[in-house]
PDB file of N, CA and C in Angstrom:
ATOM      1  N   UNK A   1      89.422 128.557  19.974  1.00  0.00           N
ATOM      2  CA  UNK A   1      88.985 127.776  18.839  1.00  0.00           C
ATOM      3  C   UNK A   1      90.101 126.873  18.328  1.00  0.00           C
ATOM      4  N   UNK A   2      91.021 127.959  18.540  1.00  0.00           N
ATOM      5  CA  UNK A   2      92.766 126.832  18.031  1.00  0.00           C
ATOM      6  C   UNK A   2      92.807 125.548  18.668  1.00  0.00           C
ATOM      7  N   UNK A   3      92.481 125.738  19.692  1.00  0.00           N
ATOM      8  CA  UNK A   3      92.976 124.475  20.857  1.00  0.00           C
ATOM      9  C   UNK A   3      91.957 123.923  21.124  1.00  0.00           C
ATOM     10  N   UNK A   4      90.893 123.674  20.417  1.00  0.00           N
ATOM     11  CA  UNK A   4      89.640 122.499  20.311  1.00  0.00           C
ATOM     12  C   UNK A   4      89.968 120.931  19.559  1.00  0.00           C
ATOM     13  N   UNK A   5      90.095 119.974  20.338  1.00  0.00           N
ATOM     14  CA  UNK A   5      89.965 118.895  19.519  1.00  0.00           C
ATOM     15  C   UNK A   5      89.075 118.234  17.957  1.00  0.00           C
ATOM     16  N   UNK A   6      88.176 119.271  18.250  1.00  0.00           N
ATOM     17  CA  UNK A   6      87.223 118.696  16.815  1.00  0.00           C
ATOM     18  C   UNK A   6      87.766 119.587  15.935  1.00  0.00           C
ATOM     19  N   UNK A   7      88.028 121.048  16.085  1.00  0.00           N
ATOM     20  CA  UNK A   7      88.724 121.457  15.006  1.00  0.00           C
ATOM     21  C   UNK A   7      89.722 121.214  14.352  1.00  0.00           C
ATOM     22  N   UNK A   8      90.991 121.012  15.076  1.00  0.00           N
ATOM     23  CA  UNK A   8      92.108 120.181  14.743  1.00  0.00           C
ATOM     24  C   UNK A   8      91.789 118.465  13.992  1.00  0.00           C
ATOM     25  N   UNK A   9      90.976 118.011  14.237  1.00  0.00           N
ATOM     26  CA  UNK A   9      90.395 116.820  13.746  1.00  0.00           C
ATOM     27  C   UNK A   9      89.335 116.876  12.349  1.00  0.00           C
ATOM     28  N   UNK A  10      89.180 118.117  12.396  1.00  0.00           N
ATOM     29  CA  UNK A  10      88.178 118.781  10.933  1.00  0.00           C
ATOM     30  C   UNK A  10      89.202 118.764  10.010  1.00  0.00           C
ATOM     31  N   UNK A  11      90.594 119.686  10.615  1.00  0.00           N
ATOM     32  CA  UNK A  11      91.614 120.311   9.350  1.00  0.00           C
ATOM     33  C   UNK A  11      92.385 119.066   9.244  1.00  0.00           C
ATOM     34  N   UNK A  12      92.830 118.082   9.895  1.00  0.00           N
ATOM     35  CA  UNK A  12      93.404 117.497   9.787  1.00  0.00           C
ATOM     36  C   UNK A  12      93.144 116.111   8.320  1.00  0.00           C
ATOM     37  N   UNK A  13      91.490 116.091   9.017  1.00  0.00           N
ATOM     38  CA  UNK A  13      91.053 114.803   8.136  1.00  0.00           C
ATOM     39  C   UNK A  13      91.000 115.500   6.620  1.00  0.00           C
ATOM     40  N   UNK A  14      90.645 116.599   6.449  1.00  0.00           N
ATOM     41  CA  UNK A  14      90.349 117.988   5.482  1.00  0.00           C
ATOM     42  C   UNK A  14      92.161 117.794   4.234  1.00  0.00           C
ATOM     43  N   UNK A  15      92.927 117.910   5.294  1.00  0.00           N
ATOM     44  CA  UNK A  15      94.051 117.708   4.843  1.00  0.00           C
ATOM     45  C   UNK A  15      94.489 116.467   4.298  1.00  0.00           C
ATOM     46  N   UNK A  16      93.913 114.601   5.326  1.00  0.00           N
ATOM     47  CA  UNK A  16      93.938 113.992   4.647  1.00  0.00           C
ATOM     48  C   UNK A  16      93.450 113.571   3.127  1.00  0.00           C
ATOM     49  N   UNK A  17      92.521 114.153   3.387  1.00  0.00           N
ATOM     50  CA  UNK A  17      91.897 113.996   1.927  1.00  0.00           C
ATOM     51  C   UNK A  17      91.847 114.434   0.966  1.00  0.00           C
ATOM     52  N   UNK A  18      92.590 115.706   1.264  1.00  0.00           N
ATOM     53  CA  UNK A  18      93.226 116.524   0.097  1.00  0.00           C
ATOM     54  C   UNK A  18      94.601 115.212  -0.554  1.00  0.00           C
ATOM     55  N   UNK A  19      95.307 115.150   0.339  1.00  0.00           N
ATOM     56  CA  UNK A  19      96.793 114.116  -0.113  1.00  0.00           C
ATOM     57  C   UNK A  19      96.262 112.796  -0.300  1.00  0.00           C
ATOM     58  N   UNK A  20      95.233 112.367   0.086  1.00  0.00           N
ATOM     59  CA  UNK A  20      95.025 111.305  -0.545  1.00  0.00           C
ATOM     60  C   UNK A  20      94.424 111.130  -2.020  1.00  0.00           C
ATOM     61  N   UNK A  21      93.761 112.482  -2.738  1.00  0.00           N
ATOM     62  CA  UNK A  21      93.290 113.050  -3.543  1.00  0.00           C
ATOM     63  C   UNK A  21      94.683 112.997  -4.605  1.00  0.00           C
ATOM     64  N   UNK A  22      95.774 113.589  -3.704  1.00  0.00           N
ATOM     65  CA  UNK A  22      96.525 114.301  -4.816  1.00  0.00           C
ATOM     66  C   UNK A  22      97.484 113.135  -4.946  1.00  0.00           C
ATOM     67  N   UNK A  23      97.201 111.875  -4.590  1.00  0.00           N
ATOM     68  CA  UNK A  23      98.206 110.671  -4.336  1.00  0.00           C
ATOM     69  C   UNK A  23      97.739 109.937  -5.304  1.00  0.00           C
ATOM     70  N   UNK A  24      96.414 109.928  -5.676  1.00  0.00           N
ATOM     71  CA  UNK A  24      95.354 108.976  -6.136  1.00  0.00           C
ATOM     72  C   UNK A  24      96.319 109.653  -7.591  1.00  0.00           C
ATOM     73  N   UNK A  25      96.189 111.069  -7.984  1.00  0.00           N
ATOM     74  CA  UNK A  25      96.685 111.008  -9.319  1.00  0.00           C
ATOM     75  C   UNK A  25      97.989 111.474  -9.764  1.00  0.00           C
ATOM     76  N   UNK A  26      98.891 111.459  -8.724  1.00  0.00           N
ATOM     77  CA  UNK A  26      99.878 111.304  -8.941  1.00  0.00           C
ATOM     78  C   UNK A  26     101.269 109.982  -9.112  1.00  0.00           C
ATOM     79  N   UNK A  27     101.114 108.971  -8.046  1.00  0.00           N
ATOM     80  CA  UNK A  27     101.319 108.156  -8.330  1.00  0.00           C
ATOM     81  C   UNK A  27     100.729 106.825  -8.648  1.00  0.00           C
ATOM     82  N   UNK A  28     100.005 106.621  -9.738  1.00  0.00           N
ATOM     83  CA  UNK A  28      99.473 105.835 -10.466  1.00  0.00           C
ATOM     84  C   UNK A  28     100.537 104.889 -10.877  1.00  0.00           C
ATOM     85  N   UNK A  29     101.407 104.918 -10.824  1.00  0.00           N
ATOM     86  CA  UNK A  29     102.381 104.197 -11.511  1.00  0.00           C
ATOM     87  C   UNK A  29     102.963 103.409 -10.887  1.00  0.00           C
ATOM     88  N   UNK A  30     103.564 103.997  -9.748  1.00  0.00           N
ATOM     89  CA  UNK A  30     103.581 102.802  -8.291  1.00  0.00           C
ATOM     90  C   UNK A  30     102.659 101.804  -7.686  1.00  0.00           C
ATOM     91  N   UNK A  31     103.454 100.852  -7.784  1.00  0.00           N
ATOM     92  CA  UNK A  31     101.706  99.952  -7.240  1.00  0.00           C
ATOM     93  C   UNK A  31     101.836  99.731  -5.963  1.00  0.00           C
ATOM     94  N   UNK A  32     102.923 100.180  -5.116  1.00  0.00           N
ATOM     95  CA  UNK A  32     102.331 100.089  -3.968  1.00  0.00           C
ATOM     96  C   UNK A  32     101.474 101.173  -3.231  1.00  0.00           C
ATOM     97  N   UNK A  33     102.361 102.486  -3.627  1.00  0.00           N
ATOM     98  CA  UNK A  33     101.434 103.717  -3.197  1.00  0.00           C
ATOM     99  C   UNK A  33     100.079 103.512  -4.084  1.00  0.00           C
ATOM    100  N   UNK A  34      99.849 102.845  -5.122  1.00  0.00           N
ATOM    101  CA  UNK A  34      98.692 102.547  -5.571  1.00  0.00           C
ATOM    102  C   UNK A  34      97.734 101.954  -4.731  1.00  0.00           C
ATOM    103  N   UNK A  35      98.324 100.726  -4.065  1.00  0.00           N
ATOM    104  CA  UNK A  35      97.787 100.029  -2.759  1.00  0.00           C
ATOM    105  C   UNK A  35      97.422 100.608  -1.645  1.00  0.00           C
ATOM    106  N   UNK A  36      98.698 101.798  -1.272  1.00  0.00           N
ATOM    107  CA  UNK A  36      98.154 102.197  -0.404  1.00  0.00           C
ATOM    108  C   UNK A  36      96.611 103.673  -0.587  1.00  0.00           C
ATOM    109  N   UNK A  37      96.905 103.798  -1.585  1.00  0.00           N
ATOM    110  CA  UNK A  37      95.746 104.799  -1.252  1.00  0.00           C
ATOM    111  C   UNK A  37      94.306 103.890  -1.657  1.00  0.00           C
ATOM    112  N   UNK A  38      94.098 103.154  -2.236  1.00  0.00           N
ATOM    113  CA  UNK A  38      93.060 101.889  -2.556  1.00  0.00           C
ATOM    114  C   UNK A  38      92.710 101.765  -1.156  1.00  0.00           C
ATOM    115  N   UNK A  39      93.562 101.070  -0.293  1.00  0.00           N
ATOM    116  CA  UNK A  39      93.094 100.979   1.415  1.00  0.00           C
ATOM    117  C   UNK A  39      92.860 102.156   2.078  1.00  0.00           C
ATOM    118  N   UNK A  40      93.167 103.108   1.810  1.00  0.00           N
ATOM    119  CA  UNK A  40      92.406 104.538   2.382  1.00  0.00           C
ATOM    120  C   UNK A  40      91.419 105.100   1.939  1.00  0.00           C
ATOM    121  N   UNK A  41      91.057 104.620   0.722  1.00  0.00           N
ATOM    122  CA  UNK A  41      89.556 104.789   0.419  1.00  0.00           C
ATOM    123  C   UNK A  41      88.580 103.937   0.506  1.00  0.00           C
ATOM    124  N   UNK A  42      88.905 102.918   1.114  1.00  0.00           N
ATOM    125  CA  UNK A  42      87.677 101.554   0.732  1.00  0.00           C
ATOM    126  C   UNK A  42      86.661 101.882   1.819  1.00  0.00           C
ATOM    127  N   UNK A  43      86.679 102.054   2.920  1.00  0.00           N
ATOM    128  CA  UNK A  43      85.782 102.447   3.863  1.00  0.00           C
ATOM    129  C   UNK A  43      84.577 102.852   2.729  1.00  0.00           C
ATOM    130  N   UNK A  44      84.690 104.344   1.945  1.00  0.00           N
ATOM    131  CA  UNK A  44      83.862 104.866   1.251  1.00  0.00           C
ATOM    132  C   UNK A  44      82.986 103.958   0.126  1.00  0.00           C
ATOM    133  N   UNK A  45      83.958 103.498  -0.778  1.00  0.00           N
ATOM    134  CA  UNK A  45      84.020 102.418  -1.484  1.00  0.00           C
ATOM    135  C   UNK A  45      82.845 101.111  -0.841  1.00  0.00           C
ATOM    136  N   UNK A  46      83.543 100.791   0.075  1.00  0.00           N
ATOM    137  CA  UNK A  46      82.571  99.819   0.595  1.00  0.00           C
ATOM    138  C   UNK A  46      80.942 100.354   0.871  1.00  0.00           C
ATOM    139  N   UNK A  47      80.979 101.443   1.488  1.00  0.00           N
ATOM    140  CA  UNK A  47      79.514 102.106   1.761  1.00  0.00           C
ATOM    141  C   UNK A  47      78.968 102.149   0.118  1.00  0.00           C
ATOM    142  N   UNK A  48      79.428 102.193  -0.795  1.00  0.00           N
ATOM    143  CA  UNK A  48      78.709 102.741  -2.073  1.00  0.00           C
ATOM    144  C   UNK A  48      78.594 101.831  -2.504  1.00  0.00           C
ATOM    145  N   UNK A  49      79.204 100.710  -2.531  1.00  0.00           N
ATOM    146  CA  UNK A  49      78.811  98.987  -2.819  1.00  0.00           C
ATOM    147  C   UNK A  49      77.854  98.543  -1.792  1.00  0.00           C
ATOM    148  N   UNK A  50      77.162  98.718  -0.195  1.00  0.00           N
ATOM    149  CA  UNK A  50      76.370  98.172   0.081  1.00  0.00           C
ATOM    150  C   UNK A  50      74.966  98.688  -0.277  1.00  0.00           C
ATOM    151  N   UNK A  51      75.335 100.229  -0.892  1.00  0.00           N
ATOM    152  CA  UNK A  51      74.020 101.111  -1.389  1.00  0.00           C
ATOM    153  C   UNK A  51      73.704 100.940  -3.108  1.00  0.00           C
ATOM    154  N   UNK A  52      73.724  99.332  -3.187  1.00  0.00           N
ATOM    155  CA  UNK A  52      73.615  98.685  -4.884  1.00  0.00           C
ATOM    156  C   UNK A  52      72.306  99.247  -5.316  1.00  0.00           C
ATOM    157  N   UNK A  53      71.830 100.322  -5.551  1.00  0.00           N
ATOM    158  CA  UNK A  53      70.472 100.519  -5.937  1.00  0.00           C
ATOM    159  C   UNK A  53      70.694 100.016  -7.646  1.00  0.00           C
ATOM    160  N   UNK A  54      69.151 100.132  -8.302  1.00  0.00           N
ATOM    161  CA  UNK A  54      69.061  99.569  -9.730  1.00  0.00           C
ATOM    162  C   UNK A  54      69.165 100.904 -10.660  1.00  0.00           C
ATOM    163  N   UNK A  55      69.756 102.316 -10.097  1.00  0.00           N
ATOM    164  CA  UNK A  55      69.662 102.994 -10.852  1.00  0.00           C
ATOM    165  C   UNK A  55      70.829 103.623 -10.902  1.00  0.00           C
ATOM    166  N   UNK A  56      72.243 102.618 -10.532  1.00  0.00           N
ATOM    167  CA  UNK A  56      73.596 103.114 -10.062  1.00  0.00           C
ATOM    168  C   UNK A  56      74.129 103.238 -11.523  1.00  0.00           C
ATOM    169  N   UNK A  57      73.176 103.009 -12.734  1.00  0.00           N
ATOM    170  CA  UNK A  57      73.759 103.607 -14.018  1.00  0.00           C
ATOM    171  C   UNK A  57      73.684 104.960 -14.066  1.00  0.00           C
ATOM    172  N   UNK A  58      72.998 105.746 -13.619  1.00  0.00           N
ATOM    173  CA  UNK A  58      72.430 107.207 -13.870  1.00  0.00           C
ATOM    174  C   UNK A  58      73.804 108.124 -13.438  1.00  0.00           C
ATOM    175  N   UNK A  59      73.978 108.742 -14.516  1.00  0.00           N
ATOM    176  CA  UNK A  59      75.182 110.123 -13.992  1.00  0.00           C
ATOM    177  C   UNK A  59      74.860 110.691 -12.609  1.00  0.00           C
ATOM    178  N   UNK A  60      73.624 110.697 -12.804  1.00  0.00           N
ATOM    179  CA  UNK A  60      73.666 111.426 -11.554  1.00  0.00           C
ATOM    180  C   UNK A  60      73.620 110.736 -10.214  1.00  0.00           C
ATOM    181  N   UNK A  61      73.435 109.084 -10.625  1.00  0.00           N
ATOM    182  CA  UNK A  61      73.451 108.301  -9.318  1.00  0.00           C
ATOM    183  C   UNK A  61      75.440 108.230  -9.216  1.00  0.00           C
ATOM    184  N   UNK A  62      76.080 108.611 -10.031  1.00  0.00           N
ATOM    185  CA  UNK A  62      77.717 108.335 -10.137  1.00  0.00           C
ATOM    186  C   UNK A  62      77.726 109.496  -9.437  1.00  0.00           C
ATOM    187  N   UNK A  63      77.203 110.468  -9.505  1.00  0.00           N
ATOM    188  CA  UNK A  63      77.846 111.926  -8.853  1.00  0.00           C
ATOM    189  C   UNK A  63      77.234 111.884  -7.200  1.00  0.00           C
ATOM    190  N   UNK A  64      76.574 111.299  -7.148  1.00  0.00           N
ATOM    191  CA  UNK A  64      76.080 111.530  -5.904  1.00  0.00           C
ATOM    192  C   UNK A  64      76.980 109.909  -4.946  1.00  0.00           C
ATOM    193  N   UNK A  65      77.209 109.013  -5.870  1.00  0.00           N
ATOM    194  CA  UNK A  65      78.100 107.592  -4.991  1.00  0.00           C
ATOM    195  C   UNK A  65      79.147 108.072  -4.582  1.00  0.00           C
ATOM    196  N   UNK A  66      80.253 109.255  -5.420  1.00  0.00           N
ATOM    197  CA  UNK A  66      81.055 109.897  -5.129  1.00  0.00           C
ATOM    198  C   UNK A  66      81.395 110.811  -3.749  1.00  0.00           C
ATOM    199  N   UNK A  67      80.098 111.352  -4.159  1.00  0.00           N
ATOM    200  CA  UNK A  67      80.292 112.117  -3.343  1.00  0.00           C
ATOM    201  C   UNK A  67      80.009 111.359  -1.300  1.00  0.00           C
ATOM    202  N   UNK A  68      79.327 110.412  -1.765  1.00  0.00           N
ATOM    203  CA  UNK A  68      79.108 109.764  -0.448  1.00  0.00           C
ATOM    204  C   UNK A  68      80.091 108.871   0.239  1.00  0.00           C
ATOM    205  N   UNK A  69      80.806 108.481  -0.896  1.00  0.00           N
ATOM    206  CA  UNK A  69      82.169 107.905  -0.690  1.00  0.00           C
ATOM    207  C   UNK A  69      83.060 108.877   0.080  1.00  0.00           C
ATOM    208  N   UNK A  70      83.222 109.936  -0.202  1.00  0.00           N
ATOM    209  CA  UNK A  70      84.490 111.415  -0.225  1.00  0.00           C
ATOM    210  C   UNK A  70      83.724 111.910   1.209  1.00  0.00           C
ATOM    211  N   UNK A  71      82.275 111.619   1.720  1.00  0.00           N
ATOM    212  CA  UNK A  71      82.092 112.132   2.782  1.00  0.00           C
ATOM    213  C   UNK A  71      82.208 110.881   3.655  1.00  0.00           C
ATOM    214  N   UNK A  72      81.556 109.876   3.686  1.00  0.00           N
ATOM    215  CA  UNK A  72      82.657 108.262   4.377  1.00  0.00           C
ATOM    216  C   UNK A  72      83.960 108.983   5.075  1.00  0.00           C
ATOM    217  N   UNK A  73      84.836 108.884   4.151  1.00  0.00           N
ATOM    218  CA  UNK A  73      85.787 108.740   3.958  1.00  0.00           C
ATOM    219  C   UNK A  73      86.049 110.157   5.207  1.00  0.00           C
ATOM    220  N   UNK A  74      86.056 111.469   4.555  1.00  0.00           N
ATOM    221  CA  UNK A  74      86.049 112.562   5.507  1.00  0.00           C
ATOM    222  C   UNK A  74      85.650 111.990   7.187  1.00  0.00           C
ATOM    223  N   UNK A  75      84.309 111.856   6.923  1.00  0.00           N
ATOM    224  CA  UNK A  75      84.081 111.107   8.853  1.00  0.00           C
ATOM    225  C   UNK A  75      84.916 110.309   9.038  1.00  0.00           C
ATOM    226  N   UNK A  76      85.298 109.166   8.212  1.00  0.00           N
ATOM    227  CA  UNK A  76      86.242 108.717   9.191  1.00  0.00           C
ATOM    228  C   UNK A  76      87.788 108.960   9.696  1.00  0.00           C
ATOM    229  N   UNK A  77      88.010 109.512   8.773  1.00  0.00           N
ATOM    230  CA  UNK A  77      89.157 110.359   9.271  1.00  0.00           C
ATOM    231  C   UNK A  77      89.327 111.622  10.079  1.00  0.00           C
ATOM    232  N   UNK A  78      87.930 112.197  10.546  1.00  0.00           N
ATOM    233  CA  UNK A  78      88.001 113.138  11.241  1.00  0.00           C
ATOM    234  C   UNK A  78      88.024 112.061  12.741  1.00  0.00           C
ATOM    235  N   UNK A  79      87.358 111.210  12.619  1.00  0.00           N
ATOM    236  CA  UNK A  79      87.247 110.419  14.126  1.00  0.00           C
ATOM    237  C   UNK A  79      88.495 109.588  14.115  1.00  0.00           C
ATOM    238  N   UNK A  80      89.302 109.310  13.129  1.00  0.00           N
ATOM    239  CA  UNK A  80      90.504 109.031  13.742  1.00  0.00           C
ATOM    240  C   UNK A  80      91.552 110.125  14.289  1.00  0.00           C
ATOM    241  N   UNK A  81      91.879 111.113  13.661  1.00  0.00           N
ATOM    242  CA  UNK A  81      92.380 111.931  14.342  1.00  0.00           C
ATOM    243  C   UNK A  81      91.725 112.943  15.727  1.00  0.00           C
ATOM    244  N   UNK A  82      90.367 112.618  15.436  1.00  0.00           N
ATOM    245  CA  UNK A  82      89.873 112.811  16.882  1.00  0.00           C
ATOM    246  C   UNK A  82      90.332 111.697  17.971  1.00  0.00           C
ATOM    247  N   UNK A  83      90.130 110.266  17.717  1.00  0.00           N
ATOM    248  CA  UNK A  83      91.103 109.766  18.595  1.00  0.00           C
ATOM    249  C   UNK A  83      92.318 110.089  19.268  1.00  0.00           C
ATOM    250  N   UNK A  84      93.530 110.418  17.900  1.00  0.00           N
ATOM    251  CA  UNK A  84      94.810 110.488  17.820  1.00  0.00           C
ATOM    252  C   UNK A  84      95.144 111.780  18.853  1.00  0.00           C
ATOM    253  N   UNK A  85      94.363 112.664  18.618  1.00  0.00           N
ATOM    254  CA  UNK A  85      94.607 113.549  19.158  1.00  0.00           C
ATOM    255  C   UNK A  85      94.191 113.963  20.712  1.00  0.00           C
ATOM    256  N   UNK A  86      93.134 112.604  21.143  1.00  0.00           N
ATOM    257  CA  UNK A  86      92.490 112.580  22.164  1.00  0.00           C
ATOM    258  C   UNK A  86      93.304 111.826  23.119  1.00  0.00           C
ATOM    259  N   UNK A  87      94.633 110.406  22.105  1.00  0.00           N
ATOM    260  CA  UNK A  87      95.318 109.619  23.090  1.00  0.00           C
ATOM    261  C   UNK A  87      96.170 110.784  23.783  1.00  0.00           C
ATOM    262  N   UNK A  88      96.492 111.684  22.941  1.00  0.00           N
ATOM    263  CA  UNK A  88      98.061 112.602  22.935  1.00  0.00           C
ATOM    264  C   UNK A  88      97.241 112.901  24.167  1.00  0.00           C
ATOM    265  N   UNK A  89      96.700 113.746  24.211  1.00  0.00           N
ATOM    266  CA  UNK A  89      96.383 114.763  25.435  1.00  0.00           C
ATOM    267  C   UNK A  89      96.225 113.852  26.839  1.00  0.00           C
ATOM    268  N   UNK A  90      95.971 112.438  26.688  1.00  0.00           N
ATOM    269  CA  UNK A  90      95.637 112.202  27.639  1.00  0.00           C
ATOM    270  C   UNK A  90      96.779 111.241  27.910  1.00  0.00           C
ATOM    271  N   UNK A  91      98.162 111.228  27.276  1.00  0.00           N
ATOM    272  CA  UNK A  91      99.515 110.342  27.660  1.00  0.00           C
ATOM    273  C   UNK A  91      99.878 111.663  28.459  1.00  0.00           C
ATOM    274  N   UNK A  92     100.075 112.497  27.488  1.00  0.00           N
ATOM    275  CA  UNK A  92     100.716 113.655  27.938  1.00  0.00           C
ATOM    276  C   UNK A  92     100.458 114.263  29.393  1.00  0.00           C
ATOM    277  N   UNK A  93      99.014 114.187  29.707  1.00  0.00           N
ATOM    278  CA  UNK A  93      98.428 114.326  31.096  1.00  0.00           C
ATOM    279  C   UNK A  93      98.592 113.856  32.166  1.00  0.00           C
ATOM    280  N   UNK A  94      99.060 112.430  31.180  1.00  0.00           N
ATOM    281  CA  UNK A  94      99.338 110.926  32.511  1.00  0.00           C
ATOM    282  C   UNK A  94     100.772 110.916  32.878  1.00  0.00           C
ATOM    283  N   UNK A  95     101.412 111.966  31.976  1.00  0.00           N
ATOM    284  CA  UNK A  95     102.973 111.453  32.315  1.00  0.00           C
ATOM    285  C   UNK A  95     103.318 112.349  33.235  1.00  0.00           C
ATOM    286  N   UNK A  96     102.951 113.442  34.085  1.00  0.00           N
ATOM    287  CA  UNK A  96     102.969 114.127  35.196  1.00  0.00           C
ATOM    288  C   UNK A  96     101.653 113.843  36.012  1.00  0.00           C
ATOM    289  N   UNK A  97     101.581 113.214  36.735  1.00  0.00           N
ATOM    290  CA  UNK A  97      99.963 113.168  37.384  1.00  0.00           C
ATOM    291  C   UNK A  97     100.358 113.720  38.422  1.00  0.00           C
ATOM    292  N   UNK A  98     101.394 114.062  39.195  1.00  0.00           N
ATOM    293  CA  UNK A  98     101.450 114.862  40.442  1.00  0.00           C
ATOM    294  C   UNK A  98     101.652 116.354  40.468  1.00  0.00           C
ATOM    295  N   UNK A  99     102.005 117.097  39.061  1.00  0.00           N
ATOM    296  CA  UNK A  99     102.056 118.308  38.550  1.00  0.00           C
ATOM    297  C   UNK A  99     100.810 118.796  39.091  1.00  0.00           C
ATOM    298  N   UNK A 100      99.583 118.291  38.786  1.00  0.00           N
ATOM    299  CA  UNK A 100      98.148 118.953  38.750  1.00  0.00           C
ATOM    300  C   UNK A 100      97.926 119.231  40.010  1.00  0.00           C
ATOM    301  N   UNK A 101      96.990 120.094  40.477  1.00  0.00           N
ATOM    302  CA  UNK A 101      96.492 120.407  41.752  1.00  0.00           C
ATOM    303  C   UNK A 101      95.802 119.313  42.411  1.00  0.00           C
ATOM    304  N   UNK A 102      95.989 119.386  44.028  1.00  0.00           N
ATOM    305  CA  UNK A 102      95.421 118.258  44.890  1.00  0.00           C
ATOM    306  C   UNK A 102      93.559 118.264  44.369  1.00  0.00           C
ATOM    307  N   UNK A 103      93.030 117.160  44.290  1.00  0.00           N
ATOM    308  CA  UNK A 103      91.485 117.308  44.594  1.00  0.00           C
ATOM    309  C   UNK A 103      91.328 116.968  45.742  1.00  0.00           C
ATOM    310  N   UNK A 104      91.668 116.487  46.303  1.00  0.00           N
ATOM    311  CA  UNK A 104      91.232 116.146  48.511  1.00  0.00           C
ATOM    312  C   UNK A 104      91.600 117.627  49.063  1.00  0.00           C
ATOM    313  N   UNK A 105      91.126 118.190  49.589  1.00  0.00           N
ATOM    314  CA  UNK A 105      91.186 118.995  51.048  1.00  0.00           C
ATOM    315  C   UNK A 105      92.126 118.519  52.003  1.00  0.00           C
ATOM    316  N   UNK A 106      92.900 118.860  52.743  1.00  0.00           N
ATOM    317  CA  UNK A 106      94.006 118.103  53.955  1.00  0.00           C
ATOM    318  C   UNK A 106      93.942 119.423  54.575  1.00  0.00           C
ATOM    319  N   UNK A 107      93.870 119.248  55.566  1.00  0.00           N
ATOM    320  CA  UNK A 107      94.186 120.089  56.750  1.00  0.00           C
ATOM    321  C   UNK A 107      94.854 119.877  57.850  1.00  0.00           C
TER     322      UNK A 107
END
């Protein structure tokens, strides 16, 4: 289970979004780390601006934009570190290619 790519790509994005969470209210004061976490959330952001319904006053339409934002956001960071973690394995693979066992038969 340790050594599955989607899991490592679950905890990972899990983790991003915890620190991007804890970035958002901690440095407020910096405007660039301000900047930067603004660009790590817009993905979400953007999805909740193309879903303009006429009832985006309602508390409960705010609790639910949130939350669709925070899951955005989660997918896409699980599929980037599913990438990230998909280049590794496969540099790492490429940088011995004669290590691995023959696939041809020779006799």
């Amino acid at each position: 289970m340790f050594k599955t790519r989607t899991f490592w790509a679950i905890v990972l994005s899990i983790m991003t979004s915890v620190l991007i969470f804890e970035a958002k209210l901690n440095v407020s004061g910096n405007s660039l780390w301000t900047r930067v976490t603004d660009v790590l959330v817009a993905p979400g952001a953007r999805l909740v601006n193309a879903l303009d319904l006429p009832a985006a006053t309602s508390p409960l339409w705010v609790r639910l934009s949130v939350g669709i934002a925070l899951t955005c956001n989660f997918v896409i960071y699980a599929f980037f570190w599913y990438a990230c973690i998909w280049t590794t394995g496969y540099l790492r693979a490429r940088r011995h290619p004669y290590d691995r066992q023959p696939t041809l038969l020779s006799h």
